[in-house]
PDB file of N, CA and C in Angstrom:
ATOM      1  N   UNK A   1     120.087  78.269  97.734  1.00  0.00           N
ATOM      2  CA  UNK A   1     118.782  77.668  97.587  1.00  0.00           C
ATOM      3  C   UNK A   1     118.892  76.491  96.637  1.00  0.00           C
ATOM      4  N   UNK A   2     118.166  75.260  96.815  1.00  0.00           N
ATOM      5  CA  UNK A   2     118.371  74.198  96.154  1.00  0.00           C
ATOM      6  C   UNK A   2     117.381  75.165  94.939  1.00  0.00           C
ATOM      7  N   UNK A   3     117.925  74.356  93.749  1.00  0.00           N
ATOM      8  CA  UNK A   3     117.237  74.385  92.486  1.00  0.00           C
ATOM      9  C   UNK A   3     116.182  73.217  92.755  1.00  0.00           C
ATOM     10  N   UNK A   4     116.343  72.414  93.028  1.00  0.00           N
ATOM     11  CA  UNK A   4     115.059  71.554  92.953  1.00  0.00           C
ATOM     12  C   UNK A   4     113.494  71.983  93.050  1.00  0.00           C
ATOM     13  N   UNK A   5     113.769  73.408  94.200  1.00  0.00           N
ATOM     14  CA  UNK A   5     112.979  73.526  95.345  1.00  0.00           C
ATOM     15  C   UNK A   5     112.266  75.148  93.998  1.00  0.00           C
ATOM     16  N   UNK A   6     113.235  75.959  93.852  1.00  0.00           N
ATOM     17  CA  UNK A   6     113.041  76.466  92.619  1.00  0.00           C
ATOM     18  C   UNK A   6     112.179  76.061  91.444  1.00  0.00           C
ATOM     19  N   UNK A   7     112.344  74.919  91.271  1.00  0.00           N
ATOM     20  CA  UNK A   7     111.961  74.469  89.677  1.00  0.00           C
ATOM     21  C   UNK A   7     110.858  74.113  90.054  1.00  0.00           C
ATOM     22  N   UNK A   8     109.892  73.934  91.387  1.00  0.00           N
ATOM     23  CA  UNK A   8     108.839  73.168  92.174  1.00  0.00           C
ATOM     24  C   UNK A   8     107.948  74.516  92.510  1.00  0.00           C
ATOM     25  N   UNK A   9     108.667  76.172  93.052  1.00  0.00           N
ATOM     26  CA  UNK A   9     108.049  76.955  92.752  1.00  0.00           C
ATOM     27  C   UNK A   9     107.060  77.493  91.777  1.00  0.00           C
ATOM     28  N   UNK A  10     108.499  77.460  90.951  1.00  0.00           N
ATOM     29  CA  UNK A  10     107.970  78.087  89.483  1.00  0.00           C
ATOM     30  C   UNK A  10     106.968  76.828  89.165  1.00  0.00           C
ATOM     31  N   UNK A  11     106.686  75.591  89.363  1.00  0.00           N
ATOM     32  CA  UNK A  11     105.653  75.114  88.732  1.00  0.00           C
ATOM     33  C   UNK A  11     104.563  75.248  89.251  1.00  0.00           C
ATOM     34  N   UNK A  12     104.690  75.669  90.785  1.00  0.00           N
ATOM     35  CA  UNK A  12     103.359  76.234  90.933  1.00  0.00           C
ATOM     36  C   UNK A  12     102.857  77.130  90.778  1.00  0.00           C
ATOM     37  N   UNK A  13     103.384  78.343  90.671  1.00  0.00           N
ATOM     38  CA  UNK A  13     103.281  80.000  90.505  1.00  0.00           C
ATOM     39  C   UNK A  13     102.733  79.784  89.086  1.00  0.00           C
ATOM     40  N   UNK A  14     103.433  79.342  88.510  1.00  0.00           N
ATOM     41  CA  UNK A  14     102.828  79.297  86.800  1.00  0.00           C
ATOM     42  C   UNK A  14     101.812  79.232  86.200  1.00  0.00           C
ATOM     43  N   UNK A  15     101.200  78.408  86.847  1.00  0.00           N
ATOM     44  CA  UNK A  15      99.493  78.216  86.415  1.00  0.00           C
ATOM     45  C   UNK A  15      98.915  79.569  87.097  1.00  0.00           C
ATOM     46  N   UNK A  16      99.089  79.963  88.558  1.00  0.00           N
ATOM     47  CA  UNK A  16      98.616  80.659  89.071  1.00  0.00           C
ATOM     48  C   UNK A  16      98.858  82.099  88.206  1.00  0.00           C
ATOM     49  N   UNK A  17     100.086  82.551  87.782  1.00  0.00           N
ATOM     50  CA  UNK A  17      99.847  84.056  87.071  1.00  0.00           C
ATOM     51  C   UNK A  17      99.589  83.602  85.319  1.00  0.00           C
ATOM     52  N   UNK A  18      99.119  82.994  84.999  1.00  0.00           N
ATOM     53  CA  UNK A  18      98.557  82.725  83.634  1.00  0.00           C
ATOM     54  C   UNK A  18      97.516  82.478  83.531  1.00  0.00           C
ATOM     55  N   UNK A  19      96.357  82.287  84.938  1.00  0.00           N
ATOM     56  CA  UNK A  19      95.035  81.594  85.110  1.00  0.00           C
ATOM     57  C   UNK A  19      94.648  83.101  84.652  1.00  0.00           C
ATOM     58  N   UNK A  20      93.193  83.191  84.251  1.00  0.00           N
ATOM     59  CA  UNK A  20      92.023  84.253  84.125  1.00  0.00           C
ATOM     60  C   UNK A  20      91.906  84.597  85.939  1.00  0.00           C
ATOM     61  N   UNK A  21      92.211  85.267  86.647  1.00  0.00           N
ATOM     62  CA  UNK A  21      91.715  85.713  87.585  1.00  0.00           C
ATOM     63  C   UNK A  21      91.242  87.135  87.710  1.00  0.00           C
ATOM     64  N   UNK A  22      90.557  86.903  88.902  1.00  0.00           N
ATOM     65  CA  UNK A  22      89.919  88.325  88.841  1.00  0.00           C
ATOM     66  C   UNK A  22      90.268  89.674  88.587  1.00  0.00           C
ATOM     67  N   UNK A  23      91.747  90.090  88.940  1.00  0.00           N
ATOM     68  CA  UNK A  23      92.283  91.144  88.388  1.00  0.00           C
ATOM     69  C   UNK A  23      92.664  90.696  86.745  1.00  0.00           C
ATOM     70  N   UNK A  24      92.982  89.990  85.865  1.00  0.00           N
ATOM     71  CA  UNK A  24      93.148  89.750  84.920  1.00  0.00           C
ATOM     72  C   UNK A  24      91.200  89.699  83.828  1.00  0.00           C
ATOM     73  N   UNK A  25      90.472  89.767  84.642  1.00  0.00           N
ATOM     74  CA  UNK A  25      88.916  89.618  84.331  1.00  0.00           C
ATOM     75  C   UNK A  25      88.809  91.318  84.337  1.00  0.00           C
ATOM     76  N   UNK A  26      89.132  92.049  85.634  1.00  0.00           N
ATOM     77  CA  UNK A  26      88.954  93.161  85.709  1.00  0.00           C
ATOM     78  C   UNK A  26      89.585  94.353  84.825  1.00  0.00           C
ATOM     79  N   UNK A  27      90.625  93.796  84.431  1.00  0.00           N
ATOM     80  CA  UNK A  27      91.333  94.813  83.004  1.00  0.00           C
ATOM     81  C   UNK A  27      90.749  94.196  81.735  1.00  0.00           C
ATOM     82  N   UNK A  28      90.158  93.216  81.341  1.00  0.00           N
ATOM     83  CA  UNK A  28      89.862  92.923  80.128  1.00  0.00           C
ATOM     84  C   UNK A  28      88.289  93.853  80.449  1.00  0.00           C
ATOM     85  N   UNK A  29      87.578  93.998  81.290  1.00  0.00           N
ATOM     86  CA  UNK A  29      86.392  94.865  81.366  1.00  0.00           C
ATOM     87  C   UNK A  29      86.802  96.345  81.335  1.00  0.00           C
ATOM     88  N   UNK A  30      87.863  96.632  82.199  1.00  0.00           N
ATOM     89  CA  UNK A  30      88.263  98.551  82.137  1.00  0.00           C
ATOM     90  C   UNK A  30      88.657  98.098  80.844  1.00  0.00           C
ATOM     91  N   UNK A  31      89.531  97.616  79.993  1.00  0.00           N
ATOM     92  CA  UNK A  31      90.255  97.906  78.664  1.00  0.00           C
ATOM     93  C   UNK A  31      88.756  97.750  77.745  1.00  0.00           C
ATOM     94  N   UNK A  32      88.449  96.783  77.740  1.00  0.00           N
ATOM     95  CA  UNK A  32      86.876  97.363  76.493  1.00  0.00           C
ATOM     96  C   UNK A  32      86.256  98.794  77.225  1.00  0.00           C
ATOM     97  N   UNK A  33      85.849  98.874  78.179  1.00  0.00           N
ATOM     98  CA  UNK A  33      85.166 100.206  78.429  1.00  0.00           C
ATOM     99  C   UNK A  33      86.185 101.341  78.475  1.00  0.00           C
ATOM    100  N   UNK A  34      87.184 101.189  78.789  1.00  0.00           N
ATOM    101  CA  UNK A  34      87.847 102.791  79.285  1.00  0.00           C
ATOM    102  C   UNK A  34      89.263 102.737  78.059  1.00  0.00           C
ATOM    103  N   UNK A  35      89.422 101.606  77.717  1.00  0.00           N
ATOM    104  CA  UNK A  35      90.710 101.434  76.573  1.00  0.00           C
ATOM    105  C   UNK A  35      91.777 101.233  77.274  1.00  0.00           C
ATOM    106  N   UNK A  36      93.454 101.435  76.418  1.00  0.00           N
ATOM    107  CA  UNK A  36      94.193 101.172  77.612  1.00  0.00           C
ATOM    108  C   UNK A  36      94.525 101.984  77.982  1.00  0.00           C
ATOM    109  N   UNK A  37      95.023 103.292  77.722  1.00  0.00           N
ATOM    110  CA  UNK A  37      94.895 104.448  78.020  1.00  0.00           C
ATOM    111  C   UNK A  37      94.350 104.670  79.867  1.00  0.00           C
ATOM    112  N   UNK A  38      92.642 104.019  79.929  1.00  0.00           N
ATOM    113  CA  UNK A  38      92.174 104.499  81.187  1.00  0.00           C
ATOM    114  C   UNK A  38      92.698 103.208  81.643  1.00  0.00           C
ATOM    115  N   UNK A  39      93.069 102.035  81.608  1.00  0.00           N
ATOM    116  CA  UNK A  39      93.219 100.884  82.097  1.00  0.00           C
ATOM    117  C   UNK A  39      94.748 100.766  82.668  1.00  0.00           C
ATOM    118  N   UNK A  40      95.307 101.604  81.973  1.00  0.00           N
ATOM    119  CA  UNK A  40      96.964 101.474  82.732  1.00  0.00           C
ATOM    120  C   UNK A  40      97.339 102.198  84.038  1.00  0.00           C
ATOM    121  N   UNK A  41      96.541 102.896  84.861  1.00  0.00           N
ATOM    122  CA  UNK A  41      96.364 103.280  86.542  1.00  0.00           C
ATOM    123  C   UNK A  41      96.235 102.453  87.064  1.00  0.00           C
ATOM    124  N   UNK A  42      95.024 101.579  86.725  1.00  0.00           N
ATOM    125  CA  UNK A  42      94.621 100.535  87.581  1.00  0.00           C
ATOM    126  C   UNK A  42      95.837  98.834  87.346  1.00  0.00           C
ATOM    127  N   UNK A  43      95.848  99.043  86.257  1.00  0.00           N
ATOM    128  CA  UNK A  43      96.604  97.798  86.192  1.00  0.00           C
ATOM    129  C   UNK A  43      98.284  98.334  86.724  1.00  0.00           C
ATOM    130  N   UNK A  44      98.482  99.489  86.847  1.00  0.00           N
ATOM    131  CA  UNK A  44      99.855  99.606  87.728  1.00  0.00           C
ATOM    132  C   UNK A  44      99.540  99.284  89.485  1.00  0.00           C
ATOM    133  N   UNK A  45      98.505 100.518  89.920  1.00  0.00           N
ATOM    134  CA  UNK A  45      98.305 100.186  90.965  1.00  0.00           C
ATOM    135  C   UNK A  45      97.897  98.236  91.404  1.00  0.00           C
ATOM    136  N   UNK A  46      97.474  97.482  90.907  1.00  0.00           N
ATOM    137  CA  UNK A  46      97.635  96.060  91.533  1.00  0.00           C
ATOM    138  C   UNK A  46      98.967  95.191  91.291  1.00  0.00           C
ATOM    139  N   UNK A  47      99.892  95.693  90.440  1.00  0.00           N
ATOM    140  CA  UNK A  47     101.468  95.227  90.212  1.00  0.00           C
ATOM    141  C   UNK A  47     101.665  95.941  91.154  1.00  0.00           C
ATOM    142  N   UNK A  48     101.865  97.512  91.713  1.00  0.00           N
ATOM    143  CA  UNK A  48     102.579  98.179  92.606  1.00  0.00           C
ATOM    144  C   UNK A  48     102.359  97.189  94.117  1.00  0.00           C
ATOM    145  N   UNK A  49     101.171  96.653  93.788  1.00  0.00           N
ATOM    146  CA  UNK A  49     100.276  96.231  95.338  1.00  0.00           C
ATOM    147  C   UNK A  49     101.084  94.868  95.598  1.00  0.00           C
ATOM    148  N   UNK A  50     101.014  94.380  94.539  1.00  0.00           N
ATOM    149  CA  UNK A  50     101.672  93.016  94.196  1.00  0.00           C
ATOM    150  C   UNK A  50     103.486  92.731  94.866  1.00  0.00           C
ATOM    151  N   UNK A  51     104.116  93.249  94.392  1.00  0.00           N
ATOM    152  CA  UNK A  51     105.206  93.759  94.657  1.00  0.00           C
ATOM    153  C   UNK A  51     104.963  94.088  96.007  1.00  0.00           C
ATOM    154  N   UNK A  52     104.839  94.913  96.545  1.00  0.00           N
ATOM    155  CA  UNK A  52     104.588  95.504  98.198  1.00  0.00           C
ATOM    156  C   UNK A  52     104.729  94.363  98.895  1.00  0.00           C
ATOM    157  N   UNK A  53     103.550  93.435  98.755  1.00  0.00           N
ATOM    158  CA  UNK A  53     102.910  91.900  99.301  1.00  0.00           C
ATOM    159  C   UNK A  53     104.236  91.171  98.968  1.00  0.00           C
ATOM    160  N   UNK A  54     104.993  90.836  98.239  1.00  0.00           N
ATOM    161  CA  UNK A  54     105.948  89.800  97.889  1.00  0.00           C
ATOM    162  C   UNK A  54     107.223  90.435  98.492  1.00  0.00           C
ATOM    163  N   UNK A  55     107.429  91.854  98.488  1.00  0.00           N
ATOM    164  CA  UNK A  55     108.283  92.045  99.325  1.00  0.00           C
ATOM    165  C   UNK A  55     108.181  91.898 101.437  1.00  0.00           C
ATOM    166  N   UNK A  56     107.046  92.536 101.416  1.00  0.00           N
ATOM    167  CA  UNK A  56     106.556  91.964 102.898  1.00  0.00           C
ATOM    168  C   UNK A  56     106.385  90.526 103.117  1.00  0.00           C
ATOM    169  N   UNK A  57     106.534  89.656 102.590  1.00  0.00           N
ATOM    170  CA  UNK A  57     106.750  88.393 102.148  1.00  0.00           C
ATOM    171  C   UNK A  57     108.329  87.997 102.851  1.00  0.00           C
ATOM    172  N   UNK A  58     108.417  88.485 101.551  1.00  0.00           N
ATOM    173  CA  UNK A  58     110.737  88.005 101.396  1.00  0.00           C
ATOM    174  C   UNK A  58     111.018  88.440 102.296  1.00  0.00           C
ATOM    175  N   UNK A  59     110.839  89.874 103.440  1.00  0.00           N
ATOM    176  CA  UNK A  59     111.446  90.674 104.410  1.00  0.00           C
ATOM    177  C   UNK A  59     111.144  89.504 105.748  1.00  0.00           C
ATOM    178  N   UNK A  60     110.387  89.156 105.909  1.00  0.00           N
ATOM    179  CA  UNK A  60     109.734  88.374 106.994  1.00  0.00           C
ATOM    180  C   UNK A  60     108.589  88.454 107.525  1.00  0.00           C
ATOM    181  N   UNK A  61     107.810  88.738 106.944  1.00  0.00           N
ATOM    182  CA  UNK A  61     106.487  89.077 107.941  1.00  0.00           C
ATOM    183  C   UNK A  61     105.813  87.575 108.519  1.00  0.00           C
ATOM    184  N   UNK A  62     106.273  86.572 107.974  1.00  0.00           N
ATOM    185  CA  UNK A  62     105.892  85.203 108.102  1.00  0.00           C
ATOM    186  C   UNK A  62     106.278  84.684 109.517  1.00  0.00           C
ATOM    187  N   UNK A  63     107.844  85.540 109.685  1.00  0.00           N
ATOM    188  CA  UNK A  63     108.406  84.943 110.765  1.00  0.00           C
ATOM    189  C   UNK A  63     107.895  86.124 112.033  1.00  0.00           C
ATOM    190  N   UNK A  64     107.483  87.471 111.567  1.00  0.00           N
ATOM    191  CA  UNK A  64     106.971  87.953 112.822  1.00  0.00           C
ATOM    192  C   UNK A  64     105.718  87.756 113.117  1.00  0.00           C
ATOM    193  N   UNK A  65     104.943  87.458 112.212  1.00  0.00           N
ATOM    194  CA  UNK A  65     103.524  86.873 112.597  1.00  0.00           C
ATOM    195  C   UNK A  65     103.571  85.398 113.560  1.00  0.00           C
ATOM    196  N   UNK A  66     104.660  84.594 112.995  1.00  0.00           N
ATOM    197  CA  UNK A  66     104.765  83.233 114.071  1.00  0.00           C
ATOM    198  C   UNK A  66     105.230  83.659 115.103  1.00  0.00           C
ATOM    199  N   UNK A  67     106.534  84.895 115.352  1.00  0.00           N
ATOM    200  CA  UNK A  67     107.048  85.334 116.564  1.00  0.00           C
ATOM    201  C   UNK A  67     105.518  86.039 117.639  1.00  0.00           C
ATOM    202  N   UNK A  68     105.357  86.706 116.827  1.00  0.00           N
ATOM    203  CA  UNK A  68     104.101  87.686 117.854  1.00  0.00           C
ATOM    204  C   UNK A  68     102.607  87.394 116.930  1.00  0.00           C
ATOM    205  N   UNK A  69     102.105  86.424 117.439  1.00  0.00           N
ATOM    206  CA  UNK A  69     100.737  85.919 117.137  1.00  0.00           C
ATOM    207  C   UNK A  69      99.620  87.089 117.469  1.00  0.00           C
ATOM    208  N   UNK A  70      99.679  88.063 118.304  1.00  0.00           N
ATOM    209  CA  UNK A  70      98.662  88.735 118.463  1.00  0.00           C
ATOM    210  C   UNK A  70      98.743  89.831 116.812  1.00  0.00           C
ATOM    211  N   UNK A  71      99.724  89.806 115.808  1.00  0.00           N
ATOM    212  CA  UNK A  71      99.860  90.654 114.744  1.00  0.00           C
ATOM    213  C   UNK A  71      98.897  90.108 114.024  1.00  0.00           C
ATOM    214  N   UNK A  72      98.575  88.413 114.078  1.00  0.00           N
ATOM    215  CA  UNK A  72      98.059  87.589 112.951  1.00  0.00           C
ATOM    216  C   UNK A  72      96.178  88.186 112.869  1.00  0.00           C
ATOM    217  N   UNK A  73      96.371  88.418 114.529  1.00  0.00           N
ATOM    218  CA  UNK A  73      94.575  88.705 114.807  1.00  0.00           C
ATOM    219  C   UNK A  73      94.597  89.478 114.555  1.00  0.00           C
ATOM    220  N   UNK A  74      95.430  90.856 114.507  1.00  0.00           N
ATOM    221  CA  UNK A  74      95.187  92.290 114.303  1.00  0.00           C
ATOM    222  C   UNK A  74      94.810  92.065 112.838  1.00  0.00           C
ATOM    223  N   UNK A  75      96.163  91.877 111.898  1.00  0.00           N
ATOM    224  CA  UNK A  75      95.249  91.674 110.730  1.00  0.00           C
ATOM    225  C   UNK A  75      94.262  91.021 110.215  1.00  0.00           C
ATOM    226  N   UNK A  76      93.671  89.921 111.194  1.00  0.00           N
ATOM    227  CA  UNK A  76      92.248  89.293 110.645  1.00  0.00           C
ATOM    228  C   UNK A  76      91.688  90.557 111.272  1.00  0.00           C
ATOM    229  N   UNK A  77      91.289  91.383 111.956  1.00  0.00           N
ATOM    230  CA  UNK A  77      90.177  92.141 112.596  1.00  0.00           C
ATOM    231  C   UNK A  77      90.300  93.409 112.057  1.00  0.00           C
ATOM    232  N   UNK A  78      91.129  93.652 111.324  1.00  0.00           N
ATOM    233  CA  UNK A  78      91.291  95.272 109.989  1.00  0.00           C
ATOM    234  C   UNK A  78      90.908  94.553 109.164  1.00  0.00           C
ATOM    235  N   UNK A  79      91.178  93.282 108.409  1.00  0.00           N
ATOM    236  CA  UNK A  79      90.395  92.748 106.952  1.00  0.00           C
ATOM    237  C   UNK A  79      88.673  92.737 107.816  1.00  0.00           C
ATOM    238  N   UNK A  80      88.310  92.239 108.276  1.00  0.00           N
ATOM    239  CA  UNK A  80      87.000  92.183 108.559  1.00  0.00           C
ATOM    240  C   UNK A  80      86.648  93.452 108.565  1.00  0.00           C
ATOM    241  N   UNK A  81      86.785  94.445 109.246  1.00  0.00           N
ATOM    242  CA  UNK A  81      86.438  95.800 109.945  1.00  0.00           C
ATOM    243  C   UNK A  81      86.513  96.367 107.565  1.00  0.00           C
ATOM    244  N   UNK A  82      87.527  95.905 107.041  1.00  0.00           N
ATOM    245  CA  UNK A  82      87.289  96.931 106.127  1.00  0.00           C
ATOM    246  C   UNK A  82      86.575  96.315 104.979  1.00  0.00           C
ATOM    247  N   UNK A  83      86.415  94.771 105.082  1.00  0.00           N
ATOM    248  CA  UNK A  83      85.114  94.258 104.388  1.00  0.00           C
ATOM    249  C   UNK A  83      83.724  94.601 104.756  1.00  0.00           C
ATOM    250  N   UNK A  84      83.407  94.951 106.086  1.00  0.00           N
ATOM    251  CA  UNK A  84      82.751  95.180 105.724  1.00  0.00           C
ATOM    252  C   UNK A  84      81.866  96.808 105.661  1.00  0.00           C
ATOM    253  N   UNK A  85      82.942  97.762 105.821  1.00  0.00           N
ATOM    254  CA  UNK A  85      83.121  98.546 105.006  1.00  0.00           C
ATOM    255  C   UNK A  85      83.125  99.144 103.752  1.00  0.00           C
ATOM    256  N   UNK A  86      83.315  97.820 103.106  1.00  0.00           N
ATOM    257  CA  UNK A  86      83.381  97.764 101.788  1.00  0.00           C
ATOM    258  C   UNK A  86      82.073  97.414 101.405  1.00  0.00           C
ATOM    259  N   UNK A  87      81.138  96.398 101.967  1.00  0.00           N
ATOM    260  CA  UNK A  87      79.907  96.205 102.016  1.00  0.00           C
ATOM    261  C   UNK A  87      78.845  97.059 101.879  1.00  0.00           C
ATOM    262  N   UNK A  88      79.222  98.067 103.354  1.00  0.00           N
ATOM    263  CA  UNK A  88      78.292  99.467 103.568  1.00  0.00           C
ATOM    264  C   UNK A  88      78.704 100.188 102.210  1.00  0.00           C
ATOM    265  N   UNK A  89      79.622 100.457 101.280  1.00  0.00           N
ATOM    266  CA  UNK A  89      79.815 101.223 100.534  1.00  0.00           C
ATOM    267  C   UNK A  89      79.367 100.633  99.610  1.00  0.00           C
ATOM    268  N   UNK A  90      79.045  99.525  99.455  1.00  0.00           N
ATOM    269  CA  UNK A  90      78.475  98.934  97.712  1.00  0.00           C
ATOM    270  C   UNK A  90      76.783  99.220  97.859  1.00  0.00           C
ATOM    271  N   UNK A  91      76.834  98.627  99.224  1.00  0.00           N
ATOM    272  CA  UNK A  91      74.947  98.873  99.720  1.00  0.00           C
ATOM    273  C   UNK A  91      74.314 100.270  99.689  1.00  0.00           C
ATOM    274  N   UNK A  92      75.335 101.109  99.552  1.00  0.00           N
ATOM    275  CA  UNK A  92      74.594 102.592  99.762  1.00  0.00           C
ATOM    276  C   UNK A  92      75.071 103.257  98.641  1.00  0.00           C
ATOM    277  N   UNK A  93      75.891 102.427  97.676  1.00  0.00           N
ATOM    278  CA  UNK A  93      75.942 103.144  96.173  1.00  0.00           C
ATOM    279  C   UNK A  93      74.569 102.889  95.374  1.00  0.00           C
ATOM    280  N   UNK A  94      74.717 104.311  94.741  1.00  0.00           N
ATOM    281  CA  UNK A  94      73.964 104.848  94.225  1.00  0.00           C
ATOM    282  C   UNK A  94      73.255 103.887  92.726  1.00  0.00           C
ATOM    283  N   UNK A  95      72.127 103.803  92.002  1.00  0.00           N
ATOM    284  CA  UNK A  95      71.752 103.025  91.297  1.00  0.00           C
ATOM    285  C   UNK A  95      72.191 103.524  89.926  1.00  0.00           C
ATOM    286  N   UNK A  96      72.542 104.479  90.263  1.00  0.00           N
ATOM    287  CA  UNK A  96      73.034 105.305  88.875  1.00  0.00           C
ATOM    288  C   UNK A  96      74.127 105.321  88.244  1.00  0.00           C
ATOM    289  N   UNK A  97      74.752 104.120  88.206  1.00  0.00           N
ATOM    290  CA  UNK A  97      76.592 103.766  88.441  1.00  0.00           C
ATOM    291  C   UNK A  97      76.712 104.010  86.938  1.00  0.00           C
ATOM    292  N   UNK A  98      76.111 103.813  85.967  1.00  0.00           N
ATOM    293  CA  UNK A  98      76.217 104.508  84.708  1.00  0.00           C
ATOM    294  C   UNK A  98      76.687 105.879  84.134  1.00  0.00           C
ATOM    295  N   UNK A  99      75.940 106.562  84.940  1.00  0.00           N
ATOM    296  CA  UNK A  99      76.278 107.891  84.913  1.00  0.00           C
ATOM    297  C   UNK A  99      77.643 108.329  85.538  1.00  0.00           C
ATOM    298  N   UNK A 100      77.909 107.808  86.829  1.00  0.00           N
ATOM    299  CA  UNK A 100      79.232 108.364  87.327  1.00  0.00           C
ATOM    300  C   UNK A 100      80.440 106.682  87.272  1.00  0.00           C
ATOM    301  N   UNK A 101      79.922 106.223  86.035  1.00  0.00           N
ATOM    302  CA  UNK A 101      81.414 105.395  85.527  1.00  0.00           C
ATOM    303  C   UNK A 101      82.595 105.918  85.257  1.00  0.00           C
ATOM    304  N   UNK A 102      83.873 105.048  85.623  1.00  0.00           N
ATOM    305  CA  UNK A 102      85.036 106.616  85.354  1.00  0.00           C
ATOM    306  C   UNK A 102      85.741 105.080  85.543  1.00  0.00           C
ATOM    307  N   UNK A 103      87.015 105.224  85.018  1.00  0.00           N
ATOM    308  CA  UNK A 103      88.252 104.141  85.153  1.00  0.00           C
ATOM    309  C   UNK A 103      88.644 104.098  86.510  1.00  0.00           C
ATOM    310  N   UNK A 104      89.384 102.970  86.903  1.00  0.00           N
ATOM    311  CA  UNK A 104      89.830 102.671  87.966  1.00  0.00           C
ATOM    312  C   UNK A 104      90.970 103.213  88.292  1.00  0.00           C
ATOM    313  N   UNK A 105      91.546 103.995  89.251  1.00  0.00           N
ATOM    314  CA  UNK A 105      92.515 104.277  89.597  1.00  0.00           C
ATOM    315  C   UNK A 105      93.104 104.228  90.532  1.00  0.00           C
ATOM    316  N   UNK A 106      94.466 105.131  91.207  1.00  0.00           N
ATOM    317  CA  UNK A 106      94.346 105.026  92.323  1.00  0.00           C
ATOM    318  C   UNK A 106      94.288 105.935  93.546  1.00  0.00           C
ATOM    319  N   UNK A 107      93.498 106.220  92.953  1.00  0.00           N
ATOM    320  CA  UNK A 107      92.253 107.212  93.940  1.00  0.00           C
ATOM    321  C   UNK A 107      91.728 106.389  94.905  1.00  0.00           C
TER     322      UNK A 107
END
């Protein structure tokens, strides 16, 4: 691998894992409420997730999604199908989220 091409990575990746993003927003909220104690499940499970993704990455999934295009739609039509899933489940939670607050895990 050229180093050039390397040193052009890392300058972009860089900003990106040092920015405030939303998982980095979401442990500074579990760590004041739950400490780190309840905050270290959740912050493993999105490194574990992380990792997974970068290895399905490096293995090829880039090149079987360009080989067999009907994979690319399958996974747009499971992200949709489980957004909005995710939707029905925020819309029909309960108002009482106080009471049954609990740390994030990976449950």
């Amino acid at each position: 691998m050229n180093t050039e091409f390397v040193f052009l990575w890392l300058a972009t990746l860089l900003p990106i894992v040092i920015s405030p993003g939303p998982a980095n927003i979401l442990y500074a909220a579990s760590g004041s409420s739950f400490g780190v104690k309840g905050t270290v499940p959740f912050w493993l499970a999105t490194n574990i997730t992380s990792v997974f993704q970068t290895l399905a990455v490096g293995f090829g999934l880039n090149f079987l999604i360009s080989t067999y295009p009907q994979i690319a739609d399958m996974m747009k039509y499971m992200g949709i199908i489980f957004l909005l899933y995710l939707a029905f489940k925020f819309f029909k939670m309960s108002n009482t989220l106080k009471e049954t607050l609990a740390p994030l895990t990976f449950k």
